[in-house]
Protein backbone atom coordinates (compact mmCIF):
# COMPACT_ATOMS: atom_id res chain seq x y z
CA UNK A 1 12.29 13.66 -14.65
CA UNK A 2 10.21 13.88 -11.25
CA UNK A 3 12.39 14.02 -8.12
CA UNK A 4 12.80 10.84 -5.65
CA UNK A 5 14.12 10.90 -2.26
CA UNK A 6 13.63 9.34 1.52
CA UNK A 7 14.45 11.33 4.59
CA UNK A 8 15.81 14.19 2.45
CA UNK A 9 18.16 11.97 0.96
CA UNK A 10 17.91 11.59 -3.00
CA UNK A 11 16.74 8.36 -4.41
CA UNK A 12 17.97 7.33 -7.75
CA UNK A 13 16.35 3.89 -9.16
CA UNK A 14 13.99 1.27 -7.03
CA UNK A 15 10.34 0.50 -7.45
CA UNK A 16 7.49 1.21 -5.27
CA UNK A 17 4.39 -1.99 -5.45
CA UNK A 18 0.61 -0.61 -3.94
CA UNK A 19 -1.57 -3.29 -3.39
CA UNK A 20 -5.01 -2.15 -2.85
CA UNK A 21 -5.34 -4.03 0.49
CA UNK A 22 -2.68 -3.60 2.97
CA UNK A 23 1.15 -1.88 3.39
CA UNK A 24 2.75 -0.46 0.15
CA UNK A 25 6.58 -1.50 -0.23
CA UNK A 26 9.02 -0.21 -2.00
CA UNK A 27 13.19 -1.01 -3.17
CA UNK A 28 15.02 1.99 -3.45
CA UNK A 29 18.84 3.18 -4.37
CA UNK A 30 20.16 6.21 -2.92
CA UNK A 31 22.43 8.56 -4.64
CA UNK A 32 24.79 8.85 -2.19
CA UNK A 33 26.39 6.68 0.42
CA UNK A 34 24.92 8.07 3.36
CA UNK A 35 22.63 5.34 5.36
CA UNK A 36 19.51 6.17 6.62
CA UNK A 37 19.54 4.02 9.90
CA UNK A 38 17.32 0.85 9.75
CA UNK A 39 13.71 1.63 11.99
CA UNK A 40 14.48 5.67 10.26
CA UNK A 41 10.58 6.72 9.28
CA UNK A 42 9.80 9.43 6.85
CA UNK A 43 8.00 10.63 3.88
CA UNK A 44 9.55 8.38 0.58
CA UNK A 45 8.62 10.74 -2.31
CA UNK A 46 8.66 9.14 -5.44
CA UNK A 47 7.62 11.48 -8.57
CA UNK A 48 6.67 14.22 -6.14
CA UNK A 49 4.32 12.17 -4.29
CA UNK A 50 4.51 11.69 -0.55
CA UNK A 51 3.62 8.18 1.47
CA UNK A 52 4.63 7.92 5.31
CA UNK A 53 7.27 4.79 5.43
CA UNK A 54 9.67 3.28 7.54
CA UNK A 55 13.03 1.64 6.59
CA UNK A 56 13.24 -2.13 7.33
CA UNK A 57 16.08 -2.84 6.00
CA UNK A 58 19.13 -1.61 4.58
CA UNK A 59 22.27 -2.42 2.62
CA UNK A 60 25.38 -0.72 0.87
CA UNK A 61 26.75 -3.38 -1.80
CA UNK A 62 29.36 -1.94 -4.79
CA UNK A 63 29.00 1.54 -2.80
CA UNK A 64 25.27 1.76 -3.27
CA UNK A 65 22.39 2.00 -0.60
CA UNK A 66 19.77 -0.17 -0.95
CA UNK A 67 16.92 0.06 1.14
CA UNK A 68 13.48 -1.56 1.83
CA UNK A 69 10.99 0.91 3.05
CA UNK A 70 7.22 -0.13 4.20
CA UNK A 71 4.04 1.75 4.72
CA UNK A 72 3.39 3.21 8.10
CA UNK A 73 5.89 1.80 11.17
CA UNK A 74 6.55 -1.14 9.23
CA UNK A 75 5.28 -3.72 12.70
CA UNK A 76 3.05 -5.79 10.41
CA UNK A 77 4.60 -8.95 11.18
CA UNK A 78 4.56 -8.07 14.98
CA UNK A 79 3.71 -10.49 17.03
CA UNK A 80 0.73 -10.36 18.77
CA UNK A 81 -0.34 -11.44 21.77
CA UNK A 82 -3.91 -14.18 22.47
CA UNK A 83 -6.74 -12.20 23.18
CA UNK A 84 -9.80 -13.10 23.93
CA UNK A 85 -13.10 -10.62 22.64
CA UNK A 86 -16.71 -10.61 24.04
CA UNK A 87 -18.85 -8.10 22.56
CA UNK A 88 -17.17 -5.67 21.19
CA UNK A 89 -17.21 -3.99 17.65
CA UNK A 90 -14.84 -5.78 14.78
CA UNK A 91 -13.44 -2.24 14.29
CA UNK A 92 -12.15 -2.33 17.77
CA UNK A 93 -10.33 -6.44 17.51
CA UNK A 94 -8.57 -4.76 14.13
CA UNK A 95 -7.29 -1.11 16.01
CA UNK A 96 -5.96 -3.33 18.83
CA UNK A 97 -4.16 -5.38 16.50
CA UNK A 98 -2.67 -2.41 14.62
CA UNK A 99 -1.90 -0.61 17.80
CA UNK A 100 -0.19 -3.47 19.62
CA UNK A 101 2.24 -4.06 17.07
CA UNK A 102 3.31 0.16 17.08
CA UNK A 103 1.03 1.15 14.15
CA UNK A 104 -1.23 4.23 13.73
CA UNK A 105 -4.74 3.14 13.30
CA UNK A 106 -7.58 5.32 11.95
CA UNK A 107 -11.42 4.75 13.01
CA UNK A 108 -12.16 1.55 10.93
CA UNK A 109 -16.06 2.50 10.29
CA UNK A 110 -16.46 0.09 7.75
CA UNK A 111 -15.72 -3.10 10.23
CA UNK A 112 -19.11 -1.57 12.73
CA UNK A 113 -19.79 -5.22 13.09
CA UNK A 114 -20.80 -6.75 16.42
CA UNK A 115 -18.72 -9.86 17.51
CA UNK A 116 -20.57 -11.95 20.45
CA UNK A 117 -17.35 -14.10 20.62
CA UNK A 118 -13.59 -13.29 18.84
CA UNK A 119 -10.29 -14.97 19.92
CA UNK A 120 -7.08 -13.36 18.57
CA UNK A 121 -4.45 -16.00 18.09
CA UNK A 122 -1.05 -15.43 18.91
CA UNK A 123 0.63 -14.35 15.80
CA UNK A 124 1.97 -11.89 13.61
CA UNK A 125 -0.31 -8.55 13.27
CA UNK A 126 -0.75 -8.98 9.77
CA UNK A 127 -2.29 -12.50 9.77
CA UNK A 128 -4.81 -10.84 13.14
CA UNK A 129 -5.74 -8.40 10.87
CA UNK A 130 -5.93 -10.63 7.90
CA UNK A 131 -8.62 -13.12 9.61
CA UNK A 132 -10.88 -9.89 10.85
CA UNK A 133 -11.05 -8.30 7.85
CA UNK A 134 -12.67 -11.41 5.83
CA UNK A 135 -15.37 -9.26 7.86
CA UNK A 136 -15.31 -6.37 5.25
CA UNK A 137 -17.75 -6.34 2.57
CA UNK A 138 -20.47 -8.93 3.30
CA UNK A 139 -22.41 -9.09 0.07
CA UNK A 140 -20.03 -7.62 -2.15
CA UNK A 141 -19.34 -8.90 -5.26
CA UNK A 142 -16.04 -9.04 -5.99
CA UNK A 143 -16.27 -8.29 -9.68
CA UNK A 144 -15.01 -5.55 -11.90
CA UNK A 145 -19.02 -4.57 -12.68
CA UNK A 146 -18.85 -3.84 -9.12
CA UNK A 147 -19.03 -0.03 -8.60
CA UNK A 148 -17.75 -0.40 -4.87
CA UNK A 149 -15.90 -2.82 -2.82
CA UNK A 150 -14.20 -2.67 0.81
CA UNK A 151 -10.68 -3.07 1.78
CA UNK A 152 -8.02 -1.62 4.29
CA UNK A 153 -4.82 -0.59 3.66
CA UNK A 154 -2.58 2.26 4.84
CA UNK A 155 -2.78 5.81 3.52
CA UNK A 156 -0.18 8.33 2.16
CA UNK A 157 -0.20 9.75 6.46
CA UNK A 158 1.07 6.17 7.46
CA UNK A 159 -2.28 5.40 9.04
CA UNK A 160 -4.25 2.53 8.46
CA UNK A 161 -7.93 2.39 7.98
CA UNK A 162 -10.60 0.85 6.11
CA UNK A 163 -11.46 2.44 2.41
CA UNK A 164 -14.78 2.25 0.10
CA UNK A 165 -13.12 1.69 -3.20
CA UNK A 166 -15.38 3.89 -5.64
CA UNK A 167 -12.90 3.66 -9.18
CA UNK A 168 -13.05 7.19 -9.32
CA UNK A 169 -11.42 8.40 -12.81
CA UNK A 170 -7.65 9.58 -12.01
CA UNK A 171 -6.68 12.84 -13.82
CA UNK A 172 -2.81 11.84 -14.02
CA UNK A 173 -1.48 11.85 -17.70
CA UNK A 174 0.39 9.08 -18.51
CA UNK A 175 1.37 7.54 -21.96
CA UNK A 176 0.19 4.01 -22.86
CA UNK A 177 2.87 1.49 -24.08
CA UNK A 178 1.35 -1.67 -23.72
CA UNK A 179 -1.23 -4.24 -22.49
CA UNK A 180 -1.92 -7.83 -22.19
CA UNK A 181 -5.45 -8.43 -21.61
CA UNK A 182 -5.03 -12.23 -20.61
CA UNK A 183 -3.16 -10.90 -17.73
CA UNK A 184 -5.90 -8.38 -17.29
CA UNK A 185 -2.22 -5.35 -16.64
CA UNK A 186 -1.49 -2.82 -18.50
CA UNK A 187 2.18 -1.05 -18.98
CA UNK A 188 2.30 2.80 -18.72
CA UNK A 189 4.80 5.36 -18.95
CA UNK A 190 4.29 7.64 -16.07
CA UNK A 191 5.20 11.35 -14.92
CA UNK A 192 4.04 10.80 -11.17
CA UNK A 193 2.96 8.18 -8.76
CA UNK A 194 -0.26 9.25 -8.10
CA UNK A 195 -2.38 6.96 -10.16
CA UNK A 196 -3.10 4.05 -7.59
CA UNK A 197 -5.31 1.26 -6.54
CA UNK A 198 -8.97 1.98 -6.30
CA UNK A 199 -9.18 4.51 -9.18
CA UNK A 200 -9.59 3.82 -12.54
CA UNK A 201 -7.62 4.64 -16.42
CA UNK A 202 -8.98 4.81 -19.62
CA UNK A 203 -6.23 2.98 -21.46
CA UNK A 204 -6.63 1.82 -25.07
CA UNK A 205 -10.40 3.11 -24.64
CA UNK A 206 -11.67 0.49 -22.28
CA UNK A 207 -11.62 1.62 -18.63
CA UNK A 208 -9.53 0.03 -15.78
CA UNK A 209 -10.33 -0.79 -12.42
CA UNK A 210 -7.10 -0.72 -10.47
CA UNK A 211 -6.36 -3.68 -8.05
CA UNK A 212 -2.46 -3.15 -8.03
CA UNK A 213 0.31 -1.09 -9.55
CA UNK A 214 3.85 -1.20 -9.58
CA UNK A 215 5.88 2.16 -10.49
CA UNK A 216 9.65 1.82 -11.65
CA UNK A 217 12.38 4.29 -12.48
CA UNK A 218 15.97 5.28 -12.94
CA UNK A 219 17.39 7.71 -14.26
CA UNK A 220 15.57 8.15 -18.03
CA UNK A 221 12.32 6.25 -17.20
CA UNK A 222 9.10 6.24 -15.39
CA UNK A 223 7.14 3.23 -15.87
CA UNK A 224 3.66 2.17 -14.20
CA UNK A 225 2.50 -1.61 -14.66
CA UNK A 226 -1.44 -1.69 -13.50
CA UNK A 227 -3.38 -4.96 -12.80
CA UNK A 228 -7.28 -3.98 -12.84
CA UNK A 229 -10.41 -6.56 -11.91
C-alpha cells in the first residue's frame, strides 16, 4: 500500500476531492496523536504524490487526529477589500485577489483580457475570483467533444494559475470496478493519486474526460471515483 503523510507525520485513512477548477481539499486521520498546529502548511502526500496544503482545521476525537487540509494557504474565503479597476488586464483584478487574501499567484496568461471598467466587491476571495474568471474561455464549448477548455485552479506547488485543459491520456494503472454511466463517474481501484482532473482514462473501452475525482483509503484500499464531461 502507497505511503500517506502531512508534515512528516503519517496519515492513515481520509480522502482527498480535486475539482478541476479551484482548491483541492482533503479529510485526513493521522496515525499518531501528535497535532499538526492549525495554519501548519506542507506537502500532504497521498500515494506518493505531493500537493502544497495548509491545515484549516483540526481535531483529536476517540484519540484520533482529524484534520482538514486545503490547497495552497488555504485564504480563499478571505475577505477582500472594494476595489475599483480602470484599464487594466483581467489577469491582474484575479492576482490581486489571490494575493490580498495571502495566496501565491502564478502569471494568469489565459485571463490577457482588457477591462475598461471592473469593481471588486467586498467579499470573500473566492467569490472575487469566481466573478473574474466567468472571463475564461469565451467561445468555448463546454462539452466533452471539446478537445480544450479553460479553468484555474491551484497546482501540486500551492500556486494558483490558470490551466488549458488538453485530456491528455494518464499513464497511471489502475483497476476498474465499476461505473454508472447515468451519473456520467466511474469507480476505480487505484495505486497512486496521480490520475486527476483534466486528463483522461480509458475505462471499460470508452475514454473519460475528467472533471472531478475523489481518492479514498485506509488501511487495505485505494479507491478513485472519477466524474468525466
Amino acid at each position: 500500500m502507497a505511503d500517506h503523510s502531512f508534515a512528516g507525520l503519517g496519515v492513515v485513512s481520509g480522502n482527498l476531492e480535486i475539482p478541476r477548477m479551484g482548491a483541492w481539499t482533503a479529510e485526513v486521520f493521522f496515525s499518531t496523536t501528535d497535532v499538526p498546529a492549525k495554519g501548519t502548511t506542507a506537502d500532504l502526500i497521498i500515494g506518493g504524490v505531493p500537493r502544497w496544503g495548509t491545515v484549516v482545521d483540526i481535531a483529536a476525537d476517540y484519540l484520533q487526529v482529524k484534520a482538514r487540509i486545503v490547497a495552497g494557504a488555504g485564504k480563499l474565503d478571505t475577505v477582500l477589500d472594494a476595489r475599483d479597476y480602470r484599464g487594466y488586464q483581467a489577469a491582474k483584478i484575479a492576482q490581486d485577489a489571490l494575493r490580498d487574501a495571502g495566496e501565491q499567484t502564478g502569471a494568469w496568461g489565459a485571463l490577457d483580457i482588457y477591462c475598461a471598467h471592473w469593481t471588486r466587491s467586498q467579499g470573500p476571495c473566492r467569490e472575487s475570483l469566481r466573478r473574474v474568471t466567468r472571463l475564461l474561455g469565451r467561445g468555448e464549448v463546454a462539452e466533452a467533444a471539446s478537445t480544450s477548455l479553460t479553468t484555474w485552479r491551484f497546482g501540486d506547488d500551492g500556486v494558483a494559475d490558470t490551466v488549458v485543459d488538453t485530456f491528455a491520456a494518464s499513464s497511471a494503472a489502475f483497476e476498474q470496478l465499476s461505473s454508472w454511466g447515468q451519473e456520467r463517474l466511474v469507480f476505480l481501484g487505484v495505486y497512486d493519486s496521480s490520475i486527476r482532473p483534466g486528463q483522461s482514462i480509458v475505462a471499460w473501452d470508452v475514454v473519460r474526460k475528467l472533471d472531478r475525482v475523489l481518492y479514498e483509503f485506509g488501511p487495505t484500499r485505494f479507491t478513485m471515483t472519477g466524474w468525466y464531461l
